[in-house]
C-alpha atoms as a PDB file:
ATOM      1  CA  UNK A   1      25.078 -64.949   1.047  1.00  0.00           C
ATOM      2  CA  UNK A   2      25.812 -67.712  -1.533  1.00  0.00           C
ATOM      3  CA  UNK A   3      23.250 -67.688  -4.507  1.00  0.00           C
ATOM      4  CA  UNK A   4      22.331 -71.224  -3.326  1.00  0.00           C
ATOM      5  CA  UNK A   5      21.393 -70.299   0.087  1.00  0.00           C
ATOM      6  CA  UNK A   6      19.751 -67.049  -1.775  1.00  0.00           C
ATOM      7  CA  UNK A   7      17.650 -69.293  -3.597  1.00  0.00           C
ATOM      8  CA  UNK A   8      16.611 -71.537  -0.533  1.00  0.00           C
ATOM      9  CA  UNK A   9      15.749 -68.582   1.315  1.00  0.00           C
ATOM     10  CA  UNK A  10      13.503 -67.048  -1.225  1.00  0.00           C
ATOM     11  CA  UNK A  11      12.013 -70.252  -2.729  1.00  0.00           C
ATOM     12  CA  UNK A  12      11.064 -71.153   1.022  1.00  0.00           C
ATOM     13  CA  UNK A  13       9.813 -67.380   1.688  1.00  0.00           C
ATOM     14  CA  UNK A  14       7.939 -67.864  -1.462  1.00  0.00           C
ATOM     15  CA  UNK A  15       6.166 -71.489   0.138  1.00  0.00           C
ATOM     16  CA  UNK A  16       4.968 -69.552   3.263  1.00  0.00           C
ATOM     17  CA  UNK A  17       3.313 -66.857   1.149  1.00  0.00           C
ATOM     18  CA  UNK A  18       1.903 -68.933  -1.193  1.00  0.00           C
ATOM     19  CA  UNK A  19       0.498 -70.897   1.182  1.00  0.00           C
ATOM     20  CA  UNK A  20      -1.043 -68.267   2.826  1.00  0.00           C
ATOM     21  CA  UNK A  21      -2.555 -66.984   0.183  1.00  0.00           C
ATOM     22  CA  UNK A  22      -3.771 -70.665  -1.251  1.00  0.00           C
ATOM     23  CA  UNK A  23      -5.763 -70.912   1.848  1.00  0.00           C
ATOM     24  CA  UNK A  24      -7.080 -67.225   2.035  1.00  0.00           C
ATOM     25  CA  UNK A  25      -8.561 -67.335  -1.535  1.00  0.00           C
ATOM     26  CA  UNK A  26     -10.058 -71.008  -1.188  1.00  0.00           C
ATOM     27  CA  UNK A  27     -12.094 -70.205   1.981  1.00  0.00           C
ATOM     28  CA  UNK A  28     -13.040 -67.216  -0.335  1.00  0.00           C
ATOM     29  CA  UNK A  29     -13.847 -69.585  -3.194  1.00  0.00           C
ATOM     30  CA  UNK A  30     -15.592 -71.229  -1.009  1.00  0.00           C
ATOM     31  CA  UNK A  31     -18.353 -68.502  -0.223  1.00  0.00           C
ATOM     32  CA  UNK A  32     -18.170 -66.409  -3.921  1.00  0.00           C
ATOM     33  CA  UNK A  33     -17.471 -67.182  -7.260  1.00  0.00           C
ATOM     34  CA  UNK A  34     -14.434 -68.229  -8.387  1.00  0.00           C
ATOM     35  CA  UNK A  35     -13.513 -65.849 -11.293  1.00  0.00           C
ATOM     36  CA  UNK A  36     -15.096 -63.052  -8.871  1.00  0.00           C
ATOM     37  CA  UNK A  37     -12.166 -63.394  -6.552  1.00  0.00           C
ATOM     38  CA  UNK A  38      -9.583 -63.977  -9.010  1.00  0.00           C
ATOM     39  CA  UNK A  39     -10.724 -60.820 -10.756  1.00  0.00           C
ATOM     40  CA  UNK A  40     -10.436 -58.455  -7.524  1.00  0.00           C
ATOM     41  CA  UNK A  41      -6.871 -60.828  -6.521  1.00  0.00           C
ATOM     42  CA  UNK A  42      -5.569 -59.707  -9.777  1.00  0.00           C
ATOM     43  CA  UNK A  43      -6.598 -56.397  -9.755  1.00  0.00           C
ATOM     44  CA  UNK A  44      -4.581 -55.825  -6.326  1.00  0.00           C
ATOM     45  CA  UNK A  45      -1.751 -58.030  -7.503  1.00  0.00           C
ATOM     46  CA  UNK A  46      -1.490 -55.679 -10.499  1.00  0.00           C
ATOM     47  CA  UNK A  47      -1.657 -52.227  -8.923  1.00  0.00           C
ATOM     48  CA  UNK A  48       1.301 -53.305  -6.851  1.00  0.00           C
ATOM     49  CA  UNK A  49       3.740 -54.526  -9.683  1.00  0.00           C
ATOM     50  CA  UNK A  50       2.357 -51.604 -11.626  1.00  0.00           C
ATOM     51  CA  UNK A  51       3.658 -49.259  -8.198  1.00  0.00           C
ATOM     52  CA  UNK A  52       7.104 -51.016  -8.008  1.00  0.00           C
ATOM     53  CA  UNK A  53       7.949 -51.105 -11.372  1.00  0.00           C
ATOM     54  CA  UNK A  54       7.146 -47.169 -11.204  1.00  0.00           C
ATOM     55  CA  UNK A  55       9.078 -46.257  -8.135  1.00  0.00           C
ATOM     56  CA  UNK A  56      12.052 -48.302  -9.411  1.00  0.00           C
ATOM     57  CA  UNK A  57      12.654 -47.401 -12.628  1.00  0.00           C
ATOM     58  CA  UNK A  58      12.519 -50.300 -13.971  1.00  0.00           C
ATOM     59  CA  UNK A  59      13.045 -50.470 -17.934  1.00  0.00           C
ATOM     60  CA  UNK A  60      10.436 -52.070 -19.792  1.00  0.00           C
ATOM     61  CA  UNK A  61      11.900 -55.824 -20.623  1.00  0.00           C
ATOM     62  CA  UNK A  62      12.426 -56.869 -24.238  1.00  0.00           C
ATOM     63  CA  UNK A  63       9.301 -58.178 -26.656  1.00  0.00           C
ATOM     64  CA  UNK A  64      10.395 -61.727 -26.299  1.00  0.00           C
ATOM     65  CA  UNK A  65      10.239 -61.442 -22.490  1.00  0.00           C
ATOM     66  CA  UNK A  66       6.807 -59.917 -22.693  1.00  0.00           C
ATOM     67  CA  UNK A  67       5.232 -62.636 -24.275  1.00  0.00           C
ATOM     68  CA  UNK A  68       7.023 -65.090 -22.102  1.00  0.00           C
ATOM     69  CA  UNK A  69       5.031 -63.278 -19.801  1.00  0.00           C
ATOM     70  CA  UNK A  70       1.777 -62.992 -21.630  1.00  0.00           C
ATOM     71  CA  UNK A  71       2.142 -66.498 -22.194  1.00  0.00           C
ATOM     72  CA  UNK A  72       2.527 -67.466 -18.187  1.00  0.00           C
ATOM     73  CA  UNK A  73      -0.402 -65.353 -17.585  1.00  0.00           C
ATOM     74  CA  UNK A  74      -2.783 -66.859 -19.784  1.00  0.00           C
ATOM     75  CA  UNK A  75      -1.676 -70.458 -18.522  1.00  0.00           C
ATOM     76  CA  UNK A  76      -1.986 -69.001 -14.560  1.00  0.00           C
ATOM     77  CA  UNK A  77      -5.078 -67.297 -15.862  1.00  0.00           C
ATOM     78  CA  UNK A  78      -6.536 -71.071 -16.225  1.00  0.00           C
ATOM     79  CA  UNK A  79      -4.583 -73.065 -13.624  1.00  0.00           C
ATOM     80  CA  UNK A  80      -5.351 -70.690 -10.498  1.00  0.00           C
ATOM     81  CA  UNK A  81      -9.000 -70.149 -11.035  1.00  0.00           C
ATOM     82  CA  UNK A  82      -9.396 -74.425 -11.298  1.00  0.00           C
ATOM     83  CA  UNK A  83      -6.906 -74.749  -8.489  1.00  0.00           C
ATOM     84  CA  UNK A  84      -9.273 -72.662  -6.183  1.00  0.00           C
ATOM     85  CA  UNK A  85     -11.986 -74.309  -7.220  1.00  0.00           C
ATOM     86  CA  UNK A  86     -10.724 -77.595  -5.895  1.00  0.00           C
ATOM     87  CA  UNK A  87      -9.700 -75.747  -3.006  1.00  0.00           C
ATOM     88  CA  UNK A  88     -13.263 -74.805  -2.493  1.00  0.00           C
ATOM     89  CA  UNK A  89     -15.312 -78.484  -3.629  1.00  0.00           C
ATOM     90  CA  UNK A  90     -12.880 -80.964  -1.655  1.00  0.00           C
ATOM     91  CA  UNK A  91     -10.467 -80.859   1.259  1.00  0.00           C
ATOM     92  CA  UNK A  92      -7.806 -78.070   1.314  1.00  0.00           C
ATOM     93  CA  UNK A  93      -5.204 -80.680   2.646  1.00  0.00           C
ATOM     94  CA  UNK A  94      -5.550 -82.998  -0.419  1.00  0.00           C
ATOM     95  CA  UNK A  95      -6.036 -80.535  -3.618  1.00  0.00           C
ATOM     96  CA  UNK A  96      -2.567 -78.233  -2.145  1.00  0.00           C
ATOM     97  CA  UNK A  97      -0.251 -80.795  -2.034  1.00  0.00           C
ATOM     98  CA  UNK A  98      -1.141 -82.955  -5.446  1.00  0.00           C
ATOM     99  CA  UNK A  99      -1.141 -79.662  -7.491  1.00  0.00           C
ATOM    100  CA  UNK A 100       2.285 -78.664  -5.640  1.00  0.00           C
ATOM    101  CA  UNK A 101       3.717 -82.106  -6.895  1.00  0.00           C
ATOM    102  CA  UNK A 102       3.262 -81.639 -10.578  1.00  0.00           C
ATOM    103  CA  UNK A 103       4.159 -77.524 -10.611  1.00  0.00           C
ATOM    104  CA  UNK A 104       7.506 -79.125  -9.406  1.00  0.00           C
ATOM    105  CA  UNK A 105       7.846 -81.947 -11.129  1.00  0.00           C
ATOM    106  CA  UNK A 106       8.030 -80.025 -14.668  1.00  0.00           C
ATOM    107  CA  UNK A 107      10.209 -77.501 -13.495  1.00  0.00           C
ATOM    108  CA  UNK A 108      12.231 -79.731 -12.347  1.00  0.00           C
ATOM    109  CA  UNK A 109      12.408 -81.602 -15.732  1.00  0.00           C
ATOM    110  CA  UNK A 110      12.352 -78.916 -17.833  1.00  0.00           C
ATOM    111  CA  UNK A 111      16.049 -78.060 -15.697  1.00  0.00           C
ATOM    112  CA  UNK A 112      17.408 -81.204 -15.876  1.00  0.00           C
ATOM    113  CA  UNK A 113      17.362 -81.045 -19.539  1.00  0.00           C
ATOM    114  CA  UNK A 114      18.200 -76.796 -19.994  1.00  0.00           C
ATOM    115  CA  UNK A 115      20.619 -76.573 -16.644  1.00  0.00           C
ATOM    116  CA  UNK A 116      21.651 -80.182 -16.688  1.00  0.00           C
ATOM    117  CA  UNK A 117      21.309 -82.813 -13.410  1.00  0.00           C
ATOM    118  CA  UNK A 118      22.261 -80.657 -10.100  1.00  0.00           C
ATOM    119  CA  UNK A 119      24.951 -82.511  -7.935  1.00  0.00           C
ATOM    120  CA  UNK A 120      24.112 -85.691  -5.685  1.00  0.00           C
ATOM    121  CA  UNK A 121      23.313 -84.099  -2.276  1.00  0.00           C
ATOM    122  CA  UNK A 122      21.026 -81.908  -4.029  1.00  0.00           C
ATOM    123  CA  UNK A 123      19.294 -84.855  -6.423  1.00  0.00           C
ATOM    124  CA  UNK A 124      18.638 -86.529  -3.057  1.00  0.00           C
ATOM    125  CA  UNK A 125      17.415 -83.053  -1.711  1.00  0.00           C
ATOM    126  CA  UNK A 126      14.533 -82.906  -4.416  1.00  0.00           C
ATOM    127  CA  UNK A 127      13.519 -86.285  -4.645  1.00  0.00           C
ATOM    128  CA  UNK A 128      13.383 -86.132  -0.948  1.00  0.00           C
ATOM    129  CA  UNK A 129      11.174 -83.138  -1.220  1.00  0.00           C
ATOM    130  CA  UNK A 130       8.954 -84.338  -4.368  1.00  0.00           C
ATOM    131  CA  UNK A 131       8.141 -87.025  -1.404  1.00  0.00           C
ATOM    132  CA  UNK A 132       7.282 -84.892   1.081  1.00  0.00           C
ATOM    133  CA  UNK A 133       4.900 -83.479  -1.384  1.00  0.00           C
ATOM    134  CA  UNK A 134       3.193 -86.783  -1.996  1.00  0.00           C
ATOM    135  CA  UNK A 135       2.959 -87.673   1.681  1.00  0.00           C
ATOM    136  CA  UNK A 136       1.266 -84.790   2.904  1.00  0.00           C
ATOM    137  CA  UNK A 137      -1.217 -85.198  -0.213  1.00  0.00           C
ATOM    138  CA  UNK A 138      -2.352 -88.009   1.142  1.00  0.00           C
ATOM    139  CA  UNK A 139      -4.163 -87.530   4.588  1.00  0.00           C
ATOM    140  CA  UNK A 140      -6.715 -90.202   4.419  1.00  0.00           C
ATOM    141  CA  UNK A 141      -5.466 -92.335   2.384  1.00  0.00           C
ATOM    142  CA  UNK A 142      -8.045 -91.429  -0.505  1.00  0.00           C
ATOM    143  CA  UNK A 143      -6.290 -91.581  -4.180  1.00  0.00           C
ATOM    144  CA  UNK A 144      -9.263 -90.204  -5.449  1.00  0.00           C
ATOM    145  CA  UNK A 145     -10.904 -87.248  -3.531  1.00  0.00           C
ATOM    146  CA  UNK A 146     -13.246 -84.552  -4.800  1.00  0.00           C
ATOM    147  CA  UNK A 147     -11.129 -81.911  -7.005  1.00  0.00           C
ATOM    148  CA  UNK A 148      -8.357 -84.242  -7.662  1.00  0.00           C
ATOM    149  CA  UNK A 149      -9.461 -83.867 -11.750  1.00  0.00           C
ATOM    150  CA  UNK A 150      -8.819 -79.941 -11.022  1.00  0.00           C
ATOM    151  CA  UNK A 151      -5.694 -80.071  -8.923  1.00  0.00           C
ATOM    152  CA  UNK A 152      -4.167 -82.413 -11.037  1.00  0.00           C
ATOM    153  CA  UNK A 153      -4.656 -79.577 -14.393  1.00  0.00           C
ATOM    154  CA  UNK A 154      -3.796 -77.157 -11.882  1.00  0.00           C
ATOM    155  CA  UNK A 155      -0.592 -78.403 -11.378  1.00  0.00           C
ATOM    156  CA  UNK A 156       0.397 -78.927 -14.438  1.00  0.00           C
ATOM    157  CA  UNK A 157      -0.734 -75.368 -15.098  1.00  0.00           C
ATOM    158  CA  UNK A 158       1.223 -73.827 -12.671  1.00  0.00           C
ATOM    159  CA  UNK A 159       4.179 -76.621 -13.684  1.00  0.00           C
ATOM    160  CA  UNK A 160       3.854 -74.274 -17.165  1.00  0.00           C
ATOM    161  CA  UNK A 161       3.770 -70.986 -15.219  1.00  0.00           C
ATOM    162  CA  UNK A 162       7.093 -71.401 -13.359  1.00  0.00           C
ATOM    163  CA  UNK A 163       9.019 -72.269 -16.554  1.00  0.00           C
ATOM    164  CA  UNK A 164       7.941 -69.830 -18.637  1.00  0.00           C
ATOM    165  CA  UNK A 165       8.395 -67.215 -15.753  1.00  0.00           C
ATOM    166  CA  UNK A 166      11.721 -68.078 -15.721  1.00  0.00           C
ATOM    167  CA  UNK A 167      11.996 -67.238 -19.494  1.00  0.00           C
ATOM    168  CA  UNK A 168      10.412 -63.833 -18.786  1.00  0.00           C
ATOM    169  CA  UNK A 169      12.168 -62.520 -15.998  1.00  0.00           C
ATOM    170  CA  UNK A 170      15.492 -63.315 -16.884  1.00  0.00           C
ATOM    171  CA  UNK A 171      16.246 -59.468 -17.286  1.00  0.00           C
ATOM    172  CA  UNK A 172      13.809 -57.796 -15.589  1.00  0.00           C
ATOM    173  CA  UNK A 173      11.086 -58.585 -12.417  1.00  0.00           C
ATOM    174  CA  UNK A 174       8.069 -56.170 -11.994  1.00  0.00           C
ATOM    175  CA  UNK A 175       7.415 -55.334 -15.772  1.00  0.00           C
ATOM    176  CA  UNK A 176       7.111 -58.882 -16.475  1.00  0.00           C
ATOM    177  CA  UNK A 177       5.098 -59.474 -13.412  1.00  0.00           C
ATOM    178  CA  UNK A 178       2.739 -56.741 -14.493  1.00  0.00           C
ATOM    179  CA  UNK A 179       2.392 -57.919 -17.648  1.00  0.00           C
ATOM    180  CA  UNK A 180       1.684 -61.679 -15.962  1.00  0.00           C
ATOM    181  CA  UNK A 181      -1.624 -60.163 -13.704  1.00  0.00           C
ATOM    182  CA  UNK A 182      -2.927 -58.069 -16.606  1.00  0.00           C
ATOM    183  CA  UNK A 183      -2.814 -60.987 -18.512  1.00  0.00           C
ATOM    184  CA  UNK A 184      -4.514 -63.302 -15.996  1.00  0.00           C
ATOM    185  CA  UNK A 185      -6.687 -60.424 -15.071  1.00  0.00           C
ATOM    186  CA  UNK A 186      -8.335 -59.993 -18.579  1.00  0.00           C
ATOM    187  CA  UNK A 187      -8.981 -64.091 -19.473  1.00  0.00           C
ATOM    188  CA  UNK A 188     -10.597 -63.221 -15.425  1.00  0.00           C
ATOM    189  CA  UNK A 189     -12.874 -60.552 -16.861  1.00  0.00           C
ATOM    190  CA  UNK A 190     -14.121 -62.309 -19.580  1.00  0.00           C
ATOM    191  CA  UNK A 191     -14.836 -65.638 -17.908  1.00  0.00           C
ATOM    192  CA  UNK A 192     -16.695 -63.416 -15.467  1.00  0.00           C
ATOM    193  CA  UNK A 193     -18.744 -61.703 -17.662  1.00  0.00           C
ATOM    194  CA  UNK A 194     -19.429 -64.346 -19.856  1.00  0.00           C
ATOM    195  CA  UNK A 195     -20.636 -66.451 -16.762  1.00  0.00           C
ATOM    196  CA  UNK A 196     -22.681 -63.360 -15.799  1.00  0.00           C
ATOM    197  CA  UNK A 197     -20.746 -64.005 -11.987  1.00  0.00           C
ATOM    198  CA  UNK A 198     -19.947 -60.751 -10.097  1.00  0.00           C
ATOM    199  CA  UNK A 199     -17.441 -59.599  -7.726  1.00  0.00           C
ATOM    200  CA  UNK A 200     -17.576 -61.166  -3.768  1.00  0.00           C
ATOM    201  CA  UNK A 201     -18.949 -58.920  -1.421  1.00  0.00           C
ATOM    202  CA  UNK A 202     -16.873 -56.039   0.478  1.00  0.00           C
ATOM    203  CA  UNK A 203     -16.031 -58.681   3.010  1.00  0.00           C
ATOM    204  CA  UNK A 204     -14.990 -61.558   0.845  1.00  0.00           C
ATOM    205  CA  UNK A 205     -13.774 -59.024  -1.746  1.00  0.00           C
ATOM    206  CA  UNK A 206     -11.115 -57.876   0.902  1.00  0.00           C
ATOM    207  CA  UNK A 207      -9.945 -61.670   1.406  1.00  0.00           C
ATOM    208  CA  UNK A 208      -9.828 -62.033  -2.344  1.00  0.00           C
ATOM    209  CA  UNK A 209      -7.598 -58.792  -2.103  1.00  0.00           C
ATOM    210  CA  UNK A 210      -5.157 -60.309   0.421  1.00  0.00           C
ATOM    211  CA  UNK A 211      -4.861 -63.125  -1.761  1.00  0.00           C
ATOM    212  CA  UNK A 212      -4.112 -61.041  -4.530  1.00  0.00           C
ATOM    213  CA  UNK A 213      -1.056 -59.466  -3.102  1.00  0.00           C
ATOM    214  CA  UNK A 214       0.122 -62.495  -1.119  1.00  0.00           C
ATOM    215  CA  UNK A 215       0.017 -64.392  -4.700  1.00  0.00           C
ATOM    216  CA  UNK A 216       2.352 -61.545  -6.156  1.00  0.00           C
ATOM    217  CA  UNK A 217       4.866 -61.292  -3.250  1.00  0.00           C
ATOM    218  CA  UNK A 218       4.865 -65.012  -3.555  1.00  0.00           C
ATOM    219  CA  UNK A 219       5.403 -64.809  -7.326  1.00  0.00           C
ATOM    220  CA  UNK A 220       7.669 -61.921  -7.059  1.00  0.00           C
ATOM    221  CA  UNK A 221       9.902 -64.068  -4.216  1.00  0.00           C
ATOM    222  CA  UNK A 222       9.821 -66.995  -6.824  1.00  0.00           C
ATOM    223  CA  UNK A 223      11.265 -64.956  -9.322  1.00  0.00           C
ATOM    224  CA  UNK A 224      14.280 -64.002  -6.790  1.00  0.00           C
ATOM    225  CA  UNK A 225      14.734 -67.480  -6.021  1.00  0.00           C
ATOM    226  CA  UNK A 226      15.045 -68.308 -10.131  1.00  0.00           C
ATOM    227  CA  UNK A 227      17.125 -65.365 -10.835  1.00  0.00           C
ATOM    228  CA  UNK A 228      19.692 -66.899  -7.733  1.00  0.00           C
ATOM    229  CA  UNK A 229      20.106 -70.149  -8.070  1.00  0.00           C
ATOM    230  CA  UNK A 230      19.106 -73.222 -10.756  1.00  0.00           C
ATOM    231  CA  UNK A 231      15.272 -73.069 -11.488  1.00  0.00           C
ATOM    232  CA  UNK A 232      14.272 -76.758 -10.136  1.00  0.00           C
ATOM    233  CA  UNK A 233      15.720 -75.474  -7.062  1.00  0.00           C
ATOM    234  CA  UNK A 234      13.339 -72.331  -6.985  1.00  0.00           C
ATOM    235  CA  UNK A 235       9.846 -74.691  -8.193  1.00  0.00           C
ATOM    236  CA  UNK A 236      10.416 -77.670  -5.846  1.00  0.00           C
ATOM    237  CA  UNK A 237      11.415 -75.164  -2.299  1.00  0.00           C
ATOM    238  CA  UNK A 238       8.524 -72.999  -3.520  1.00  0.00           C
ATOM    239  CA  UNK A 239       6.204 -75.835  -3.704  1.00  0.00           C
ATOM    240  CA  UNK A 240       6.498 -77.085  -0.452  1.00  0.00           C
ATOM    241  CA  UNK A 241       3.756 -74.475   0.303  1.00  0.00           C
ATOM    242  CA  UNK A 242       1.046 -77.283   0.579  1.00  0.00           C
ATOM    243  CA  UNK A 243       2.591 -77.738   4.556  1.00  0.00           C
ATOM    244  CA  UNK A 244       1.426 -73.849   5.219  1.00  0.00           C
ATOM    245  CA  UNK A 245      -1.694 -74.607   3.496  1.00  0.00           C
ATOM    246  CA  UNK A 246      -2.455 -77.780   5.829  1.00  0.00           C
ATOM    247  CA  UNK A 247      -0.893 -76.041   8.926  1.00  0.00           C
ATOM    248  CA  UNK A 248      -3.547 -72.829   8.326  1.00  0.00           C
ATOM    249  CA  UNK A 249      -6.395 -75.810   7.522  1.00  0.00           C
ATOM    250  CA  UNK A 250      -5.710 -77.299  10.928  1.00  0.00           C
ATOM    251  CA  UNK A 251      -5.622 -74.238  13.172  1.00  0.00           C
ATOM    252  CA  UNK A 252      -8.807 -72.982  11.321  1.00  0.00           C
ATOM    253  CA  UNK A 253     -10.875 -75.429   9.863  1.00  0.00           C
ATOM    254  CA  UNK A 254     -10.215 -78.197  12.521  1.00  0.00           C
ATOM    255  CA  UNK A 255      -8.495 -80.498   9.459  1.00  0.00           C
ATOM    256  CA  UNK A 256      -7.115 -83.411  10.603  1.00  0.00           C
ATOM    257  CA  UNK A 257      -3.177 -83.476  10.232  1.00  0.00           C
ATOM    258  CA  UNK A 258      -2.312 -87.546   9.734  1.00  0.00           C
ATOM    259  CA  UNK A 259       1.105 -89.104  10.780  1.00  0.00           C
ATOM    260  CA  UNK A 260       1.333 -89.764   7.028  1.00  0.00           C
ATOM    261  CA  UNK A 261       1.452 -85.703   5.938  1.00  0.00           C
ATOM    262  CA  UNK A 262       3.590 -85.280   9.414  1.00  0.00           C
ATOM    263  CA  UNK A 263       6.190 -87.641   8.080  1.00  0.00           C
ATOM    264  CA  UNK A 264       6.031 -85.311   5.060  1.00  0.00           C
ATOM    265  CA  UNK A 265       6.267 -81.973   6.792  1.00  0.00           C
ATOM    266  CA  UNK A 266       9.319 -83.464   8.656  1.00  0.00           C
ATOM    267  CA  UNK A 267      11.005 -84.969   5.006  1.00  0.00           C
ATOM    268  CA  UNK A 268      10.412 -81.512   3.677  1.00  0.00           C
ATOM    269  CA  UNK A 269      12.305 -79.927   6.634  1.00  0.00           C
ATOM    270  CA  UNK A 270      15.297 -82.896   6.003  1.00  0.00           C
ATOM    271  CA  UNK A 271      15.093 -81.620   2.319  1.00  0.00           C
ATOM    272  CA  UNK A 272      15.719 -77.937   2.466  1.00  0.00           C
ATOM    273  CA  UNK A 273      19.328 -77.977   3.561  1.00  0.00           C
ATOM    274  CA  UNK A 274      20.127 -80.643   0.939  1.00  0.00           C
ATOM    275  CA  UNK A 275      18.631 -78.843  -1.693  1.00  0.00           C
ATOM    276  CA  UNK A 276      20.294 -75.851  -0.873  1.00  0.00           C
ATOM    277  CA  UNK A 277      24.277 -77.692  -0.060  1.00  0.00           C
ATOM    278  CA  UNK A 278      26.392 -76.528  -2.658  1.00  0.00           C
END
C-alpha cells in the first residue's frame, strides 16, 4: 500500500472511532460530571498503551519526545473535558463539527509552513473537506448555538494536540501515548478533586470506559496516519469524524440530519480520494 493511501486509510479509521467515542462520552457527560468521565476514560485509555507498549517492547522515546507528549496531554487534558461539555449543554450535531474545523485547520497550517503546500488535487481535496466540515456544522442554520464558546477552544485545543503529537511520536507510538493519558489523566484528577465531583456510576462509568479506549485507538490510528503520510493529511481525514458523530445522533437521539450537513457528508466522501491522489 502507498503511504498516501496508508494515511487515508488510517486518518479515516481514526474519524469513525473518534466519532464513536465523541458521542459515547457526551451522552455520558450528559448524565455525570465531566472530569468524572474523563478521569475513568483516561484511566482505561492508559492501561491499554501502558499493555502495548509492554508486550511490544517498545523502547522508551527520547526526553524531547516526552515532553512533546507531556505537552499534548496537558493541552488535551483542557480541550476534551470543554469539548464534552459542549457535547453535553447544546446539540451534538453543532459542537462536533465546529471543533473538528479548527483541530484541522491548524494542522493543516502548521504543514503548509513545516512540509510545504501538498500538490493541487490534494489542496482541492482539503479545502473540499474543511467545507464539508463547515456544512455539516451548521444544521439549523444557527451561528450561534449553546457550547459554541466551548467547541470553538476545543478545537483549537485539539488543533494544538495533533501538532504536537506529531512532534512526539515521530520515533516511537505507545510510550508517547502513555505518557499523553497520564498526563491528561492527572490535570483530570485534580480538577476533580478540587471540584469535589466524583466518578459516574458503574453504568455511566462503563460508557466513560468505552470512550476511553475508543479515544486511544482513535489517537493511536492518528498517529499511524502522521507517521505515513504528510500531517495535514492525517488532521483534516481524521476530523471528518463530526459525520459519525451526527450519523450516531440521528439513529439515537432522533437529531435531525439537514440537506445542508448531507451536502457535507457527501463533499467529505468527494474529498477523501483527492486527499489521498498522489
Amino acid at each position: 500500500m502507498h503511504s498516501a493511501y496508508g494515511s487515508a486509510g488510517f486518518g479515516l479509521a481514526a474519524a469513525v472511532t473518534f466519532g464513536t467515542a465523541d458521542f459515547s462520552g457526551g451522552l455520558a457527560s450528559k448524565r455525570a460530571p465531566v472530569f468524572g468521565v474523563l478521569t475513568v476514560a483516561r484511566t482505561s485509555g492508559l492501561a491499554i498503551m501502558l499493555a502495548l507498549a509492554w508486550l511490544t517492547h517498545e523502547p522508551l522515546p527520547t526526553t524531547h519526545a516526552l515532553l512533546w507528549a507531556c505537552a499534548a496531554g496537558f493541552i488535551g487534558g483542557l480541550a476534551l473535558p470543554a469539548f464534552y461539555r459542549a457535547l453535553a449543554i447544546g446539540k451534538m450535531g453543532i459542537a462536533a463539527p465546529v471543533t473538528a474545523l479548527l483541530s484541522a485547520a491548524l494542522p493543516v497550517v502548521v504543514a503548509s509552513v513545516s512540509e510545504g503546500l501538498p500538490h493541487r488535487l490534494q489542496i482541492c481535496g482539503l479545502i473540499l473537506a474543511l467545507a464539508a466540515i463547515w456544512f455539516i456544522s451548521r444544521p439549523d442554520g444557527q451561528m450561534q448555538p449553546q457550547g459554541l464558546g466551548l467547541a470553538l477552544l476545543a478545537g483549537l485545543g485539539f488543533g494544538t494536540f495533533l501538532v504536537f503529537m506529531r512532534q512526539a511520536s515521530t520515533r516511537a507510538v505507545y510510550w508517547p501515548l502513555a505518557a499523553v493519558l497520564a498526563t491528561s489523566l492527572v490535570v483530570a484528577v485534580i480538577i476533580l478533586v478540587t471540584q469535589k465531583s466524583s466518578v459516574p456510576g458503574l453504568r455511566l462509568a462503563m460508557v466513560a470506559v468505552a470512550t476511553g479506549v475508543l479515544d486511544t485507538f482513535g489517537n493511536l490510528l492518528f498517529v499511524l496516519a502522521c507517521r505515513s503520510g504528510r500531517l495535514d493529511v492525517a488532521a483534516v481525514l481524521s476530523s471528518l469524524y463530526p459525520a459519525v458523530t451526527v450519523l450516531l445522533a440521528r439513529a439515537v437521539l432522533k437529531e435531525r440530519i439537514t440537506r445542508v450537513q448531507a451536502a457535507g457528508m457527501i463533499a467529505a466522501l468527494i474529498a477523501v480520494p483527492l486527499i489521498a491522489a498522489n
